[in-house]
Protein backbone atom coordinates (compact mmCIF):
# COMPACT_ATOMS: atom_id res chain seq x y z
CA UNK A 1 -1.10 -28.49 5.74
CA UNK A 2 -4.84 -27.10 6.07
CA UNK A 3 -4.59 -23.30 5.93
CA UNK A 4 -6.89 -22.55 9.66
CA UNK A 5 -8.67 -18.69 9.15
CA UNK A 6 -6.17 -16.66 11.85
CA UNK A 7 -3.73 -18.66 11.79
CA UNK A 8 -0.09 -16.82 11.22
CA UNK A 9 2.12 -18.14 8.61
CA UNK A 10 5.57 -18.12 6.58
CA UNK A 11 5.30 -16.86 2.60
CA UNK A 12 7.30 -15.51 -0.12
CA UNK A 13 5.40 -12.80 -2.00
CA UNK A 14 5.42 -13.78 -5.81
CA UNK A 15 3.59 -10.76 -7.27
CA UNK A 16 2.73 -7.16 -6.58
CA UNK A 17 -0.23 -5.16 -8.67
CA UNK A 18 -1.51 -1.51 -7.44
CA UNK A 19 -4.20 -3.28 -5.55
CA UNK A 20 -1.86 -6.13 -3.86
CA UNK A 21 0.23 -8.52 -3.36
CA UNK A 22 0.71 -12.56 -4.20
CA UNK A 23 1.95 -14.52 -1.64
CA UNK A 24 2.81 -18.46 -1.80
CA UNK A 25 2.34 -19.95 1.15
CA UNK A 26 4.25 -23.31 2.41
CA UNK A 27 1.93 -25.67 0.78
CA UNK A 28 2.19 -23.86 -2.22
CA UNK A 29 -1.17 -21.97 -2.53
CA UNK A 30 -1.51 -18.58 -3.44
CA UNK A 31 -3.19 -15.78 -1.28
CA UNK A 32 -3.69 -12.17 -1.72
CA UNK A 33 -2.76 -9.63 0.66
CA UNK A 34 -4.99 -6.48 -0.16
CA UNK A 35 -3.01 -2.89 -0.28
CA UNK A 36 -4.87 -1.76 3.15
CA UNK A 37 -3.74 -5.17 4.97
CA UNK A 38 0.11 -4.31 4.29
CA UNK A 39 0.86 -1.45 6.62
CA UNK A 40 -1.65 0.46 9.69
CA UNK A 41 -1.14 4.11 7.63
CA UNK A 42 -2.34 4.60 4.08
CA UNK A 43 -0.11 2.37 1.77
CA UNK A 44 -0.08 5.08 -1.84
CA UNK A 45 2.72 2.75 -3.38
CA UNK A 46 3.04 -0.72 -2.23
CA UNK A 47 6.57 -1.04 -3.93
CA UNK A 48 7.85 0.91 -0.92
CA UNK A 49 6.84 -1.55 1.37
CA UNK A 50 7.58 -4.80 -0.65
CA UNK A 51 9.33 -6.76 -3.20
CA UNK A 52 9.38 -9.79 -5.51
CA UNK A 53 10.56 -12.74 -2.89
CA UNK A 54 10.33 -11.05 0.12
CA UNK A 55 9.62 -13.40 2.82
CA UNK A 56 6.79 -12.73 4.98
CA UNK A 57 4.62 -13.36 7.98
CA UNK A 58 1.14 -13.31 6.98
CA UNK A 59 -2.37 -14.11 9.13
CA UNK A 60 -5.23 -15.96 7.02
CA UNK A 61 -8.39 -13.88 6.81
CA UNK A 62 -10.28 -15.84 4.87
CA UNK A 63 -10.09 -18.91 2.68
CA UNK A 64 -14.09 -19.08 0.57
CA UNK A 65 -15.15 -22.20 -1.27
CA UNK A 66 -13.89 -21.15 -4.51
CA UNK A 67 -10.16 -21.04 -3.43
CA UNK A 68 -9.03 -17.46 -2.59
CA UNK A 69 -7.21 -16.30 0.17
CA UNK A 70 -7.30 -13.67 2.42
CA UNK A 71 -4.09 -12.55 3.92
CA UNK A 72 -2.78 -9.64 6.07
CA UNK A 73 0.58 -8.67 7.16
CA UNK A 74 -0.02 -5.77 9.09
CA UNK A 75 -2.41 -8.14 11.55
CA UNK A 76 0.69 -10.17 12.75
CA UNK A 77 2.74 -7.79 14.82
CA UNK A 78 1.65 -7.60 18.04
CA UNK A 79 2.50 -3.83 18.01
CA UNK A 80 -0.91 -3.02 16.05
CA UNK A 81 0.83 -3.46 12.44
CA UNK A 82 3.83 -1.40 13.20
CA UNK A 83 6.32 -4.53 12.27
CA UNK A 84 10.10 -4.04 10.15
CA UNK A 85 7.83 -4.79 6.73
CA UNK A 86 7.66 -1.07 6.11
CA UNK A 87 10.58 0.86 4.79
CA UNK A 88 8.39 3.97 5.71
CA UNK A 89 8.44 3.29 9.41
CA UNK A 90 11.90 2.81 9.48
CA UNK A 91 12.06 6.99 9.23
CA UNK A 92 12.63 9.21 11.63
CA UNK A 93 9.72 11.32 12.88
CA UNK A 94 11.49 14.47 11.55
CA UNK A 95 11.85 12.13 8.00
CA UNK A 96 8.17 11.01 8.13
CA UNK A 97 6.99 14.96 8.53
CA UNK A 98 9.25 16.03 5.74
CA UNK A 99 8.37 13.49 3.68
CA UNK A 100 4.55 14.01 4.20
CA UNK A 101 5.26 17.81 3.50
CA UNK A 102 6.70 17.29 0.85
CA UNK A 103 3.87 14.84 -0.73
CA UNK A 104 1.26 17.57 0.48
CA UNK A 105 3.20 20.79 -1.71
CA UNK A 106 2.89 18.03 -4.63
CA UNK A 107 -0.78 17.35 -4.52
CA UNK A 108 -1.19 21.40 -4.12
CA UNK A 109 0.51 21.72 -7.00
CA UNK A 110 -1.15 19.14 -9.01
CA UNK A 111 -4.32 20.21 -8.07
CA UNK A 112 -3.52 24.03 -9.00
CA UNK A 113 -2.23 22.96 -12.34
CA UNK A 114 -5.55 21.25 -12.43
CA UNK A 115 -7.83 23.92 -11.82
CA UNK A 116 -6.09 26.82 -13.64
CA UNK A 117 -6.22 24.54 -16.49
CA UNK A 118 -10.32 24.23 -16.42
CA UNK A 119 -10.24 28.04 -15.56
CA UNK A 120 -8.46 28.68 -18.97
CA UNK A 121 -4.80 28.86 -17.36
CA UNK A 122 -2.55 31.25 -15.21
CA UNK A 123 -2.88 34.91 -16.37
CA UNK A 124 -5.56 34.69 -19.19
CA UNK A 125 -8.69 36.08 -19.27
CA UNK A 126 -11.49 36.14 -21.93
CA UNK A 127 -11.04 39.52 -23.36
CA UNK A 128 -13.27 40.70 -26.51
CA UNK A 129 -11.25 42.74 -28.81
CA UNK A 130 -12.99 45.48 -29.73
């Protein structure tokens, strides 16, 4: 089997790193599916959107002279990426909002633990004692 660029195929992914994910196609090569090519919204932790030996539907991107692979998922549904590969888009829209609220307060936070911390902290202030 000759792997055609755009062509839509069957694989099982057999690694996930913060930047991807492996996947084995039929004829046994290995392709990488980049963290933006899994989903259509911003994909933070790809763990929530797959799993060692999850089967897959993947579209070739690319295939260069030295051997790699470029794969998407989220360019085979018809419905502009919005396929069942997502646990995320199995929410409800109520689930979705809360969920992003809830992320939002937590990058607030971080990033007010941040600043106070350059700023010397909550509630102190460079006093001379005289």
């Amino acid at each position: 089997m000759s792997l055609v660029v755009g062509a839509i195929v069957e694989g099982v992914v057999t690694g996930i790193t913060n930047f991807g994910a492996f996947v084995q196609l039929a004829n046994g090569e290995t392709g990488l599916v980049h963290i933006s090519e899994v989903a259509d919204s911003y994909v933070k932790d790809i763990n929530e959107y797959l799993q060692k030996k999850d089967k897959v539907k993947v579209k070739i991107l690319s295939v260069d002279g030295s051997g790699k692979i470029g794969l998407s998922i989220k360019q085979t549904t018809s419905s502009g990426g919005r396929g069942s590969h997502s646990k995320v888009s199995r929410l409800s829209f109520e689930d979705k909002i809360n969920k992003f609220l809830k992320d939002s307060d937590e990058r607030l936070l971080d990033l007010k633990r941040n600043t106070e911390s350059k700023r010397g902290g909550k509630g102190s202030s460079f006093r001379a004692n005289i």
